[in-house]
PDB file of N, CA and C in Angstrom:
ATOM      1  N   UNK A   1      -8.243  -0.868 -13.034  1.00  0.00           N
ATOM      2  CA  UNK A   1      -7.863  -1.763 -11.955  1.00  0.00           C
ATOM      3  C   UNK A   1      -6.434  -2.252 -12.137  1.00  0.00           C
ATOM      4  N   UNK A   2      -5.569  -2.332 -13.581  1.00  0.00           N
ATOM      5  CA  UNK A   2      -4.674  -2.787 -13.783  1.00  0.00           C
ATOM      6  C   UNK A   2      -3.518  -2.011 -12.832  1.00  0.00           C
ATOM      7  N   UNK A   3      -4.058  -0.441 -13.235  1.00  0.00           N
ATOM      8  CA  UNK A   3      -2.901   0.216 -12.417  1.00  0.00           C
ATOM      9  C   UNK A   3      -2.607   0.103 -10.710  1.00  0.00           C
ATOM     10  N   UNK A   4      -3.757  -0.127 -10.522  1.00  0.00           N
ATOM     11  CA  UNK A   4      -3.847  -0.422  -8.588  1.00  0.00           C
ATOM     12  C   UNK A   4      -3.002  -1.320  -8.478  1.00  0.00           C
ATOM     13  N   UNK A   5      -3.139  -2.672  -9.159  1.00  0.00           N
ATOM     14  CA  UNK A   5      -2.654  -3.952  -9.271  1.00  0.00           C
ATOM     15  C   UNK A   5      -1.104  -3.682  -9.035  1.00  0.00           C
ATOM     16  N   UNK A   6      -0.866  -3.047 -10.644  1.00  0.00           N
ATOM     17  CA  UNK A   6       0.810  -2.841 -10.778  1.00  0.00           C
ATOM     18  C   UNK A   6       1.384  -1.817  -9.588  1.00  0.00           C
ATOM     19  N   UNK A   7       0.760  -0.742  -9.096  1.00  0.00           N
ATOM     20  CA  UNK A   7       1.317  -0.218  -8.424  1.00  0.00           C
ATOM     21  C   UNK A   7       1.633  -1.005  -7.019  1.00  0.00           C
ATOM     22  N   UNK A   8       0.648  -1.864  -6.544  1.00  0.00           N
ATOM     23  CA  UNK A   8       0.959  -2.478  -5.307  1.00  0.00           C
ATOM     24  C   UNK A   8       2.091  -3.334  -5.770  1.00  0.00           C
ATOM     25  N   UNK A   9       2.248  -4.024  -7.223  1.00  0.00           N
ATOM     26  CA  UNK A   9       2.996  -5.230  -6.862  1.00  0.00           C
ATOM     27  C   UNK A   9       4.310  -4.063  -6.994  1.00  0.00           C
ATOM     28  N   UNK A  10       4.663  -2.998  -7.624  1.00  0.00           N
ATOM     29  CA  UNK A  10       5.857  -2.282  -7.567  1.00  0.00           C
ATOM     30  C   UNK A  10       5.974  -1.293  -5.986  1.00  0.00           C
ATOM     31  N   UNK A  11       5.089  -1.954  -4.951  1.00  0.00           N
ATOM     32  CA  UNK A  11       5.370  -1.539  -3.958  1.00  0.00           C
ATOM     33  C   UNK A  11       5.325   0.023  -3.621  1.00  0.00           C
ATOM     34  N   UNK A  12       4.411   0.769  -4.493  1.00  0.00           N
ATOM     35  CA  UNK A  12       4.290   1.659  -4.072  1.00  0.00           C
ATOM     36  C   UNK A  12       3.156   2.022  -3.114  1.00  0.00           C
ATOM     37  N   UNK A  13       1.920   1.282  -3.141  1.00  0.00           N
ATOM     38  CA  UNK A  13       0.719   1.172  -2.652  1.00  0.00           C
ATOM     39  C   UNK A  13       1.203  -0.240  -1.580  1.00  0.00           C
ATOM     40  N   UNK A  14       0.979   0.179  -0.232  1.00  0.00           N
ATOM     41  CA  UNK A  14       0.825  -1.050   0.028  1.00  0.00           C
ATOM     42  C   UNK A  14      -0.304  -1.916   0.906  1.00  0.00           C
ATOM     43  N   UNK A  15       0.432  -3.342   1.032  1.00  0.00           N
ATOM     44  CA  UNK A  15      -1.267  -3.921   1.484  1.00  0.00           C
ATOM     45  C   UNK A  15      -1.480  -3.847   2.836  1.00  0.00           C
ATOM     46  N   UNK A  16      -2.867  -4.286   3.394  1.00  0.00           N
ATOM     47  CA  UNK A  16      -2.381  -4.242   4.723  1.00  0.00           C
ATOM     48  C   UNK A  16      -2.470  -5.747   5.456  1.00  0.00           C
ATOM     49  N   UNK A  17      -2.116  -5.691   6.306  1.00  0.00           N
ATOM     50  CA  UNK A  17      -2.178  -7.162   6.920  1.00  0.00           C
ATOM     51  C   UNK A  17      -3.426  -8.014   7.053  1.00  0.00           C
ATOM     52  N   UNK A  18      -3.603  -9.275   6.701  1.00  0.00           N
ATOM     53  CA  UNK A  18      -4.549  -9.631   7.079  1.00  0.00           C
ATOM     54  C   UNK A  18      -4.984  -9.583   8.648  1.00  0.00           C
ATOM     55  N   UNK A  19      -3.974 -10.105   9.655  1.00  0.00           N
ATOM     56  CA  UNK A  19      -4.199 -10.124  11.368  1.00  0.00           C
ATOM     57  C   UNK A  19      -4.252  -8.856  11.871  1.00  0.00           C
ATOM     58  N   UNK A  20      -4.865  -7.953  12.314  1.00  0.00           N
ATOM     59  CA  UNK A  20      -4.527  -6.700  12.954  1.00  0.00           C
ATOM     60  C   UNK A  20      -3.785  -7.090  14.279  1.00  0.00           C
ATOM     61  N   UNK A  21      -2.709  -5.961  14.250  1.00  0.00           N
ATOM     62  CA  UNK A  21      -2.191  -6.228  16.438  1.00  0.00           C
ATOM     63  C   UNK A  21      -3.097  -5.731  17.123  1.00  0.00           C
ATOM     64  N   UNK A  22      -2.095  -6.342  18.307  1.00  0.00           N
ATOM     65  CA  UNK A  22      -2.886  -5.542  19.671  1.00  0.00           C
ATOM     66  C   UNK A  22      -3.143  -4.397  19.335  1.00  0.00           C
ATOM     67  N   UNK A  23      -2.266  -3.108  19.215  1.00  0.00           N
ATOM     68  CA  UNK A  23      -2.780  -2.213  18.809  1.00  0.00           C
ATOM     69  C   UNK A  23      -3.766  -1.105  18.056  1.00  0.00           C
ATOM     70  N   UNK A  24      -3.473  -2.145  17.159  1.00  0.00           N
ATOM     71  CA  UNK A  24      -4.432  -1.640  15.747  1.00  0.00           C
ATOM     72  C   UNK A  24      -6.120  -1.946  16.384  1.00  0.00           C
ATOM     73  N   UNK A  25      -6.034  -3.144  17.092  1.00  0.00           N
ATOM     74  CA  UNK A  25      -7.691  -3.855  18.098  1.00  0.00           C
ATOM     75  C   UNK A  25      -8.540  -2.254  18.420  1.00  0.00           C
ATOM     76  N   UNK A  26      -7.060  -2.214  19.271  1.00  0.00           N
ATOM     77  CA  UNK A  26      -7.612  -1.731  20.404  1.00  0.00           C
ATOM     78  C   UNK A  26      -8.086   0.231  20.060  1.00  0.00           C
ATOM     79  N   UNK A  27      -7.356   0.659  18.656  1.00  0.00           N
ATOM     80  CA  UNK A  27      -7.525   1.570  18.386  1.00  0.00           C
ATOM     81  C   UNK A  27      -8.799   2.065  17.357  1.00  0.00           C
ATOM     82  N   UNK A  28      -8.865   0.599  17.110  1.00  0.00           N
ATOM     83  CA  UNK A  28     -10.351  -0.047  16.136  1.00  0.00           C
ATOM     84  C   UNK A  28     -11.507   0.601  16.838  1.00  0.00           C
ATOM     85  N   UNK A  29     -11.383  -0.005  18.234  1.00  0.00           N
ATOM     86  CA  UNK A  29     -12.670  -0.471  19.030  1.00  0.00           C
ATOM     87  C   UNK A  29     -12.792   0.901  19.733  1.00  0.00           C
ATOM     88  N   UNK A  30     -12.008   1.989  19.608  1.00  0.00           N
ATOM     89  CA  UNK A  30     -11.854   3.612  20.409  1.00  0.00           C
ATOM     90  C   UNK A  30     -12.555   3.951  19.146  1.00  0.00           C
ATOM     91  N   UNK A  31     -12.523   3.925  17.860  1.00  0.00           N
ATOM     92  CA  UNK A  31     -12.989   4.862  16.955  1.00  0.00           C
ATOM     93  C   UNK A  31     -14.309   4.685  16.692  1.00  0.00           C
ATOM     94  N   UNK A  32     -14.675   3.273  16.921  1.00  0.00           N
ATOM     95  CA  UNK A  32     -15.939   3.069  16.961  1.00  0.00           C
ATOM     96  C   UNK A  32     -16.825   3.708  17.459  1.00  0.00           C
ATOM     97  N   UNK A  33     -16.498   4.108  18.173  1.00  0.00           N
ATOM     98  CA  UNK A  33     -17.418   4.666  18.998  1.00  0.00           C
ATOM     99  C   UNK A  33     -18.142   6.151  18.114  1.00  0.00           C
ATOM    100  N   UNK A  34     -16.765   6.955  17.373  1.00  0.00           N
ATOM    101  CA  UNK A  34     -17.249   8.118  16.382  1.00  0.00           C
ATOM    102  C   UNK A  34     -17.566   7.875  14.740  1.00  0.00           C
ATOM    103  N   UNK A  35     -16.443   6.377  14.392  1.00  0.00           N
ATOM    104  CA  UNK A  35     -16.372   6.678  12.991  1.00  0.00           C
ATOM    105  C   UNK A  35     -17.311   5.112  12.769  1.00  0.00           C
ATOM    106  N   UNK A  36     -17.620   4.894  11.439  1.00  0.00           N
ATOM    107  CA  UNK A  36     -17.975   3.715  11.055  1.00  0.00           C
ATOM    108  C   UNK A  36     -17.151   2.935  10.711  1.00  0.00           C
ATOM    109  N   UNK A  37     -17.231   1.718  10.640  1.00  0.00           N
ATOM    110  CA  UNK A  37     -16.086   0.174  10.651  1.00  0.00           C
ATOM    111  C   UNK A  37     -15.217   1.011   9.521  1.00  0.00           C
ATOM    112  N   UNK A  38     -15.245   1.174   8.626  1.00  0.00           N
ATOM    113  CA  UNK A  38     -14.720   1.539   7.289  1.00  0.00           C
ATOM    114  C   UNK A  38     -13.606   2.558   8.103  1.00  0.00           C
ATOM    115  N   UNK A  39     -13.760   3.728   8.087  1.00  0.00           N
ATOM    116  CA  UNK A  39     -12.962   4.529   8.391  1.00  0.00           C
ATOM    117  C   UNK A  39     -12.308   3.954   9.527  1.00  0.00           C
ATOM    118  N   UNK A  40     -12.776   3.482  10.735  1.00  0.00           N
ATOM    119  CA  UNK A  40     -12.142   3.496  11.930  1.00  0.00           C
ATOM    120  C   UNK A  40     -11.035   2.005  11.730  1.00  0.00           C
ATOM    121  N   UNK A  41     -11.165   1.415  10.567  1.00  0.00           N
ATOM    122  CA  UNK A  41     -10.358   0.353  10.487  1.00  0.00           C
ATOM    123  C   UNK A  41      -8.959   1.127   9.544  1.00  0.00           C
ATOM    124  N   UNK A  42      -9.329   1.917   8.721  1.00  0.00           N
ATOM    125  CA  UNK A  42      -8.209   2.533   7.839  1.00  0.00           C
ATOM    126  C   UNK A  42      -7.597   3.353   8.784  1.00  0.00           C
ATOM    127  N   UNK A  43      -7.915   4.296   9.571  1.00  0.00           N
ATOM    128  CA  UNK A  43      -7.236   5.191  10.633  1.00  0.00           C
ATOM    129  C   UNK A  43      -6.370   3.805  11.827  1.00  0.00           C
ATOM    130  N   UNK A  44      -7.666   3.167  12.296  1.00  0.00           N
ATOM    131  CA  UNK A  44      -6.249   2.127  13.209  1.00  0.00           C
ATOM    132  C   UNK A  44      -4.979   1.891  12.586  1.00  0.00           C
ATOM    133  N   UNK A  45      -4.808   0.998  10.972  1.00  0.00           N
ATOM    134  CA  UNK A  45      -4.315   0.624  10.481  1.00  0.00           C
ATOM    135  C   UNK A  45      -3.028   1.243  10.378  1.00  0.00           C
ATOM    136  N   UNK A  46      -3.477   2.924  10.029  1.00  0.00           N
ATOM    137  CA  UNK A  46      -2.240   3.885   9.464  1.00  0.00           C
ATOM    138  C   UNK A  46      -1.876   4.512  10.274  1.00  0.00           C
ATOM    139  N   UNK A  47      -2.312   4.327  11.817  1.00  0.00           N
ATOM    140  CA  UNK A  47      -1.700   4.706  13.503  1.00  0.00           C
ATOM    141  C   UNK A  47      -0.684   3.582  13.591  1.00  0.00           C
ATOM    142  N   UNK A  48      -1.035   2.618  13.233  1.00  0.00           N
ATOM    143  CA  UNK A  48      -0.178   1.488  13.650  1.00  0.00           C
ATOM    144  C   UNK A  48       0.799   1.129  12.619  1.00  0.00           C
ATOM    145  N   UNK A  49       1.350   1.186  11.672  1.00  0.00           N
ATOM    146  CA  UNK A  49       1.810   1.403  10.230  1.00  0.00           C
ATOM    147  C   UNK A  49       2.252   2.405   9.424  1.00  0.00           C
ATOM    148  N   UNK A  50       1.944   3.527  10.235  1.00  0.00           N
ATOM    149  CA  UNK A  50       2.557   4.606   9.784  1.00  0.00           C
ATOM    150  C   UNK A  50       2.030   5.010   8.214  1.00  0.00           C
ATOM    151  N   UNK A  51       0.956   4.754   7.928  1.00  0.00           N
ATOM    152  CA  UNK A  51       0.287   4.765   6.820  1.00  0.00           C
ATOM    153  C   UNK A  51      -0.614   5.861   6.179  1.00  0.00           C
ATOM    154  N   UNK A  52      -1.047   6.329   5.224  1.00  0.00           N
ATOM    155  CA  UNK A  52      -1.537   7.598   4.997  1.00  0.00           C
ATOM    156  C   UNK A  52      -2.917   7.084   5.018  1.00  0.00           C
ATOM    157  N   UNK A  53      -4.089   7.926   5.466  1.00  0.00           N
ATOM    158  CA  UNK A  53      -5.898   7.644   5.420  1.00  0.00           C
ATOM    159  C   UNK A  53      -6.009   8.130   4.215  1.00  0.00           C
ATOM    160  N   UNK A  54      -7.075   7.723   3.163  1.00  0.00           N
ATOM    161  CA  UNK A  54      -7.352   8.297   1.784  1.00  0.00           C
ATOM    162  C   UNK A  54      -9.264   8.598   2.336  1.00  0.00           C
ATOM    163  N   UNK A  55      -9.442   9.281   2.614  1.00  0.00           N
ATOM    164  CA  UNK A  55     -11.029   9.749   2.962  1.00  0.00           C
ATOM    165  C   UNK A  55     -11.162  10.993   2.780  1.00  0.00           C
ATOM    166  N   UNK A  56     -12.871  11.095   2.910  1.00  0.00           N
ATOM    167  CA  UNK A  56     -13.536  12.652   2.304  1.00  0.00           C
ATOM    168  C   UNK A  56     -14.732  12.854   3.636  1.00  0.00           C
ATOM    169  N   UNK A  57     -14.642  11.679   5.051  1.00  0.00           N
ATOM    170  CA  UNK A  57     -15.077  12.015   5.422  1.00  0.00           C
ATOM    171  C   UNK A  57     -14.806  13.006   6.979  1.00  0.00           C
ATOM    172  N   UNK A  58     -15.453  13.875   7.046  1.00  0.00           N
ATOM    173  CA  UNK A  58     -14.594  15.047   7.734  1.00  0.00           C
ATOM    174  C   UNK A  58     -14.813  14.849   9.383  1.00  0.00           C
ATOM    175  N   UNK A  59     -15.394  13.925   9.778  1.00  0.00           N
ATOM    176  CA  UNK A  59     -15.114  13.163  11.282  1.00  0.00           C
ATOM    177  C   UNK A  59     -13.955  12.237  11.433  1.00  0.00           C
ATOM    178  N   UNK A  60     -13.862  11.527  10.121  1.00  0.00           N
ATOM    179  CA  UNK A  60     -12.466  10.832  10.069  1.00  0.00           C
ATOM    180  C   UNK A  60     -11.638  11.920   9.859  1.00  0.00           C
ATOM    181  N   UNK A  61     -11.519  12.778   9.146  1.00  0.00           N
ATOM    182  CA  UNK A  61     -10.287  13.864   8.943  1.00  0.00           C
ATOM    183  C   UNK A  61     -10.002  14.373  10.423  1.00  0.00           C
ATOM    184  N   UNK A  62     -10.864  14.523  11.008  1.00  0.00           N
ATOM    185  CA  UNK A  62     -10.715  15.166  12.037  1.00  0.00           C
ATOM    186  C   UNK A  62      -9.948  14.268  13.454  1.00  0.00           C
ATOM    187  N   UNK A  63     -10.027  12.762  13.111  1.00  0.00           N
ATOM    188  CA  UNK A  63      -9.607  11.953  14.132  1.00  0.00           C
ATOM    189  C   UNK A  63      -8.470  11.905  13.454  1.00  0.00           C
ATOM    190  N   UNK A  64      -7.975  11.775  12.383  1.00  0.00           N
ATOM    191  CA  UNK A  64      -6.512  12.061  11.586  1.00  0.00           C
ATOM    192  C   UNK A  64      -5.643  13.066  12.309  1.00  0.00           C
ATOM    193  N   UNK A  65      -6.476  13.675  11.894  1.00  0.00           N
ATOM    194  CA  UNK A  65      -5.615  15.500  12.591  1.00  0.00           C
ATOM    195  C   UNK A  65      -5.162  15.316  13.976  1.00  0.00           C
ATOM    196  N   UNK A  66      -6.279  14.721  14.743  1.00  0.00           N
ATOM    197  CA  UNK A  66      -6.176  14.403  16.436  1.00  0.00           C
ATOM    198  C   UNK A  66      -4.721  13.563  16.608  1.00  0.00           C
ATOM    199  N   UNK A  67      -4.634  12.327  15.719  1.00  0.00           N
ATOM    200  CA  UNK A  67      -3.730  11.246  16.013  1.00  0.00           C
ATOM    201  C   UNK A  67      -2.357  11.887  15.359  1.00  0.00           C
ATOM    202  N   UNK A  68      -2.403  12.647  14.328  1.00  0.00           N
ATOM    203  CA  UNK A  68      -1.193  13.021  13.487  1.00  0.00           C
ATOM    204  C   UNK A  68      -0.830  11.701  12.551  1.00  0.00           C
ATOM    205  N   UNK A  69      -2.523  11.889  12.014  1.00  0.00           N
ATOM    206  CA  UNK A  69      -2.667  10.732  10.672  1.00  0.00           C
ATOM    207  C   UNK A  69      -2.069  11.301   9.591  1.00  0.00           C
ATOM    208  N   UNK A  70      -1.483  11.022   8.359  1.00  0.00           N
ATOM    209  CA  UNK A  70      -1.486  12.085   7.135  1.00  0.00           C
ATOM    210  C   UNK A  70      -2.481  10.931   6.544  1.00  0.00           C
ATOM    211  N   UNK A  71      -3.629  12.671   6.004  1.00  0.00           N
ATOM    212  CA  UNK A  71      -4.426  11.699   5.173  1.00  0.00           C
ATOM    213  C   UNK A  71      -4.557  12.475   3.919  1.00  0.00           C
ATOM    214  N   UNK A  72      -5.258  12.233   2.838  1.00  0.00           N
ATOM    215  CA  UNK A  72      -5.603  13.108   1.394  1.00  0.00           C
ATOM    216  C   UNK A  72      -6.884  12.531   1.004  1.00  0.00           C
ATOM    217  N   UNK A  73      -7.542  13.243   0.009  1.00  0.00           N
ATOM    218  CA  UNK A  73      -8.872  12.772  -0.142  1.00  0.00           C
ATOM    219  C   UNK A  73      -9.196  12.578  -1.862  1.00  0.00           C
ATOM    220  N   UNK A  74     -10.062  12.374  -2.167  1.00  0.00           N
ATOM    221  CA  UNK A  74     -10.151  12.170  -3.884  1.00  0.00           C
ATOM    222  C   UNK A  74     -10.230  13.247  -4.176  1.00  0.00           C
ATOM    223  N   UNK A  75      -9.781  14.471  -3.885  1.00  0.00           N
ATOM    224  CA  UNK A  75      -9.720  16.199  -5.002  1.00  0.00           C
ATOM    225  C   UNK A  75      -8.019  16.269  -5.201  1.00  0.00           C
ATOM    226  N   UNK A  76      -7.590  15.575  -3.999  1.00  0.00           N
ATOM    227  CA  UNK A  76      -6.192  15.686  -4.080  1.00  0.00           C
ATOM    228  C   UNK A  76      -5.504  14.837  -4.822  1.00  0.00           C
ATOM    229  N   UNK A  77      -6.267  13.544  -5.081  1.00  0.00           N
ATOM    230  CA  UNK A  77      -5.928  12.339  -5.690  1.00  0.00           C
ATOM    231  C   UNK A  77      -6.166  12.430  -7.281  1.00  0.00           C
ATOM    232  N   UNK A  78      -7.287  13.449  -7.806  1.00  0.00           N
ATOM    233  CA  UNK A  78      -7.449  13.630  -9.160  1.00  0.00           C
ATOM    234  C   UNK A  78      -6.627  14.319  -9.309  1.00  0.00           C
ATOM    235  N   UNK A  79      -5.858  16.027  -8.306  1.00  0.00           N
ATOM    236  CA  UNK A  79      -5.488  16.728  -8.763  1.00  0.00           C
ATOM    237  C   UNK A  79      -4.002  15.861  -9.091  1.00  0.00           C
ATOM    238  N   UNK A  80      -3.068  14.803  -8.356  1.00  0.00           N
ATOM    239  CA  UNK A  80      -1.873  14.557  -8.416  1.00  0.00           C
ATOM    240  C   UNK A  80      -2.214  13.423  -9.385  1.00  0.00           C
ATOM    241  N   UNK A  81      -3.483  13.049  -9.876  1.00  0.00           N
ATOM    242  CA  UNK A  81      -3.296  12.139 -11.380  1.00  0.00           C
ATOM    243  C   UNK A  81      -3.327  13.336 -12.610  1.00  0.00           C
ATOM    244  N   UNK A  82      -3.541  14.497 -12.278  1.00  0.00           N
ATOM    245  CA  UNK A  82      -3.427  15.552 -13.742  1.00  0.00           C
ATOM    246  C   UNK A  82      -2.232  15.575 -13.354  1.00  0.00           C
ATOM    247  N   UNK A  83      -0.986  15.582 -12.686  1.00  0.00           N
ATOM    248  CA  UNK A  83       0.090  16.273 -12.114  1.00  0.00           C
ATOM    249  C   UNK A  83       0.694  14.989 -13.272  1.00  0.00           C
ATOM    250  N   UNK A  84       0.372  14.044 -12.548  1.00  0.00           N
ATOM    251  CA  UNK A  84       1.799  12.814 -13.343  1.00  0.00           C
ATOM    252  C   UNK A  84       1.278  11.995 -13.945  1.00  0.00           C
ATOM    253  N   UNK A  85       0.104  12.888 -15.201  1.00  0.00           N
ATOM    254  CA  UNK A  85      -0.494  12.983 -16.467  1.00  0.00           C
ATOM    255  C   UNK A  85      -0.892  11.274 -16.504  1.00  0.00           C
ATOM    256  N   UNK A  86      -1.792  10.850 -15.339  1.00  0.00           N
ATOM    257  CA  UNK A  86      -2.494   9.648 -15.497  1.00  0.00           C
ATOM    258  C   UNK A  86      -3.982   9.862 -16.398  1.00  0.00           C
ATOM    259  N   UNK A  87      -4.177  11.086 -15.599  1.00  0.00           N
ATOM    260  CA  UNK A  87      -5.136  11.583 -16.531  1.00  0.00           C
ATOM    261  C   UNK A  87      -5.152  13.113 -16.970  1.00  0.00           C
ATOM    262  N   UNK A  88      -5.578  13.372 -17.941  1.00  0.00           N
ATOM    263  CA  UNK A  88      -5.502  15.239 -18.202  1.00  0.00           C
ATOM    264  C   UNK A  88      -6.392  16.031 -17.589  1.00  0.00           C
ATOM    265  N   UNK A  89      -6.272  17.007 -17.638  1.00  0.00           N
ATOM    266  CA  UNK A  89      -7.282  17.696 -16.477  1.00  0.00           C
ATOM    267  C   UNK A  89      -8.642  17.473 -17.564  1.00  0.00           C
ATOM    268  N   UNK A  90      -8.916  17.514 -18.650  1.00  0.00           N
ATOM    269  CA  UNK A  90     -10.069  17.689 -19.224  1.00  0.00           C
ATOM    270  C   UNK A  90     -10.712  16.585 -18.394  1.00  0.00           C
ATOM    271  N   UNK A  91      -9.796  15.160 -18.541  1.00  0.00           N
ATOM    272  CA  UNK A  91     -10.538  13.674 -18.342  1.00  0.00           C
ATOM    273  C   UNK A  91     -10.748  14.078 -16.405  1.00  0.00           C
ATOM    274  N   UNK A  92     -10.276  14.435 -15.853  1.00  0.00           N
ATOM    275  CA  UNK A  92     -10.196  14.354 -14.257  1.00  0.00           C
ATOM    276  C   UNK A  92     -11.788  15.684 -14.220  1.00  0.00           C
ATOM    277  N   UNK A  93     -11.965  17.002 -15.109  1.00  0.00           N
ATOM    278  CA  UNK A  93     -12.763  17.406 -14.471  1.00  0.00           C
ATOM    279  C   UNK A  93     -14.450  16.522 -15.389  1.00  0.00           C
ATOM    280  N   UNK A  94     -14.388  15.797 -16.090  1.00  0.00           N
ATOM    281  CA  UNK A  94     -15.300  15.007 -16.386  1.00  0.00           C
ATOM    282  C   UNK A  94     -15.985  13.807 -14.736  1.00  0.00           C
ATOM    283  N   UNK A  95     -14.418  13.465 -14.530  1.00  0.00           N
ATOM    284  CA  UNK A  95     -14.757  12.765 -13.583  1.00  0.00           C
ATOM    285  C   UNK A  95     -15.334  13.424 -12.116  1.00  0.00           C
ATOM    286  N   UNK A  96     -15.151  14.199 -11.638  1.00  0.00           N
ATOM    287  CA  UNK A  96     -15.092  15.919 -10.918  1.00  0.00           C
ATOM    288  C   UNK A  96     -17.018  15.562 -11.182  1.00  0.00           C
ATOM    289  N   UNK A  97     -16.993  15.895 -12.455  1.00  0.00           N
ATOM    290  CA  UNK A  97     -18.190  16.342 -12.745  1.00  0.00           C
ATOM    291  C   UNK A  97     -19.663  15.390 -12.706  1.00  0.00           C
ATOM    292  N   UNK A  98     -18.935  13.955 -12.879  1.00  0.00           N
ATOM    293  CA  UNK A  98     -20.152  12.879 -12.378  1.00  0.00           C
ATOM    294  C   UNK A  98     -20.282  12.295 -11.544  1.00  0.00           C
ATOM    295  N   UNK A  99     -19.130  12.328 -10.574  1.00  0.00           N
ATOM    296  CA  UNK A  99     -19.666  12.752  -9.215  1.00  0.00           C
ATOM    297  C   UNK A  99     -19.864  13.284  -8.507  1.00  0.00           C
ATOM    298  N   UNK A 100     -20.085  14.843  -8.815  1.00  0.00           N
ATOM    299  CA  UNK A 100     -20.982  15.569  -8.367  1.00  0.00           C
ATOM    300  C   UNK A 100     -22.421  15.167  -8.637  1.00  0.00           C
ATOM    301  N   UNK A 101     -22.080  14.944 -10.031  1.00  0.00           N
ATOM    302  CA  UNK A 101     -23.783  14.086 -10.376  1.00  0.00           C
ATOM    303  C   UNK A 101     -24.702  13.187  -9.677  1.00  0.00           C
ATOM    304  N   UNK A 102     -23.393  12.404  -9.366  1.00  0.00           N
ATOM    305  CA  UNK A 102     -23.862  11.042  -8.187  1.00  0.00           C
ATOM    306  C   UNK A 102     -24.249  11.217  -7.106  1.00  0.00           C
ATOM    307  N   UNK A 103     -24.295  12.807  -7.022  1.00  0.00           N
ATOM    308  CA  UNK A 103     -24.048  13.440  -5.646  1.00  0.00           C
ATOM    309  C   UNK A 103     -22.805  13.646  -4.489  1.00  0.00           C
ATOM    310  N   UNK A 104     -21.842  13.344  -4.836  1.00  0.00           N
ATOM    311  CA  UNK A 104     -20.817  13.611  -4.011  1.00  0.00           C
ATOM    312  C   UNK A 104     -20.525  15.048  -4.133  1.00  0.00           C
ATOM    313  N   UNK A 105     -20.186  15.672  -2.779  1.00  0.00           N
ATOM    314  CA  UNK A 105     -19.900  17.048  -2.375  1.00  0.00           C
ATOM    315  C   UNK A 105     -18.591  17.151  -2.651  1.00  0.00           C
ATOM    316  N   UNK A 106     -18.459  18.043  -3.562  1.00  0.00           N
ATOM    317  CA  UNK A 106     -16.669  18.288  -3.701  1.00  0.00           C
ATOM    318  C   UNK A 106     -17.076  19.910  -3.086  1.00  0.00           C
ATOM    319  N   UNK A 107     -15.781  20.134  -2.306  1.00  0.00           N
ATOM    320  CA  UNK A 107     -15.447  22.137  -2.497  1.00  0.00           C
ATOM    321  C   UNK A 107     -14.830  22.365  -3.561  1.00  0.00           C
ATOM    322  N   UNK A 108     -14.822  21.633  -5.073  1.00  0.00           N
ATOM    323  CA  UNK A 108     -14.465  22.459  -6.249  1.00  0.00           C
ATOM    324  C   UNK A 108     -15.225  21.722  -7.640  1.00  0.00           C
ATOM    325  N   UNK A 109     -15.756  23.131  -8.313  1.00  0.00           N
ATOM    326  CA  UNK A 109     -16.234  22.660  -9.512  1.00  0.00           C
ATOM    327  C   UNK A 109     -15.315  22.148 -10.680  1.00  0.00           C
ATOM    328  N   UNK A 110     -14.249  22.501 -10.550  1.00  0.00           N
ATOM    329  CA  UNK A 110     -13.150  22.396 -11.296  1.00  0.00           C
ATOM    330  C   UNK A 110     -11.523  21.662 -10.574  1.00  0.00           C
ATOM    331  N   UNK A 111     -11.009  20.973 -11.217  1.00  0.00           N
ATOM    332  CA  UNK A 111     -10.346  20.390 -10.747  1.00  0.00           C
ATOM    333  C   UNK A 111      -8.874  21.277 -10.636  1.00  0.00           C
ATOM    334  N   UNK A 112      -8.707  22.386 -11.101  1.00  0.00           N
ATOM    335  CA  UNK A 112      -7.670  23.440 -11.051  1.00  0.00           C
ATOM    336  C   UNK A 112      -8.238  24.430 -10.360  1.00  0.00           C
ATOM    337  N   UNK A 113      -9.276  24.498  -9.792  1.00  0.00           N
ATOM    338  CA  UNK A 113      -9.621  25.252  -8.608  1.00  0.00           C
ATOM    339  C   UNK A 113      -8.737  24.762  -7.440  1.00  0.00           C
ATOM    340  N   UNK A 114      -8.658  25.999  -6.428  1.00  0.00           N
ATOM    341  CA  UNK A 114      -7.996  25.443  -5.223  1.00  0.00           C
ATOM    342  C   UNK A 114      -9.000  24.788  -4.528  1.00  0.00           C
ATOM    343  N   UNK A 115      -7.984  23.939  -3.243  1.00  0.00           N
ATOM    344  CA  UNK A 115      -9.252  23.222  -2.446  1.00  0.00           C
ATOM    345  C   UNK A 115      -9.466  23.999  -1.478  1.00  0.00           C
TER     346      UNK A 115
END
């Protein structure tokens, strides 16, 4: 958690507003209709903010794609923590590997597999 922390306060991660605009409302209350609160609040957000979506779910990917969201998902997010050695690939395909356990669907058994 420390690193989330430091990275937001060094401004690389950033937060989002507490008030949503007009906009962001009104783009809320359109997604609703396909995505659940969760997603359809991160997609308003990064329409209106110019912000990247971090999801794995592929109705939200797909309203991304529609809007010309950039989004990435957690295969891409382990693979660019082996990249700038947050973690090594051994430690990332451990992680790979228990949540698959947990049941999460990855398209790779291995984290140096392509996606």
């Amino acid at each position: 958690m420390n690193q989330v922390e430091e990275a937001v306060d060094q401004k690389r991660v950033g937060r989002a507003t507490p008030l949503p605009s007009t906009a962001e409302r009104q783009i809320y209350r359109e997604l609703l209709r396909i995505l659940a609160p969760g997603e359809a609040s991160c997609i308003a957000y990064a329409k209106t903010y110019a912000a990247v979506v971090v999801t794995d779910d592929r109705a939200a990917r797909q309203c991304c794609t529609e809007r010309d969201i950039p989004f990435t998902g957690t295969i891409a997010i382990l693979k660019a923590s082996c990249i700038d050695a947050t973690v090594s690939q051994e430690e990332a395909n451990v992680i790979l590997l228990s949540m698959i356990d947990a049941g999460y669907y990855s398209p790779v058994q291995n984290i140096s597999d392509p996606i």
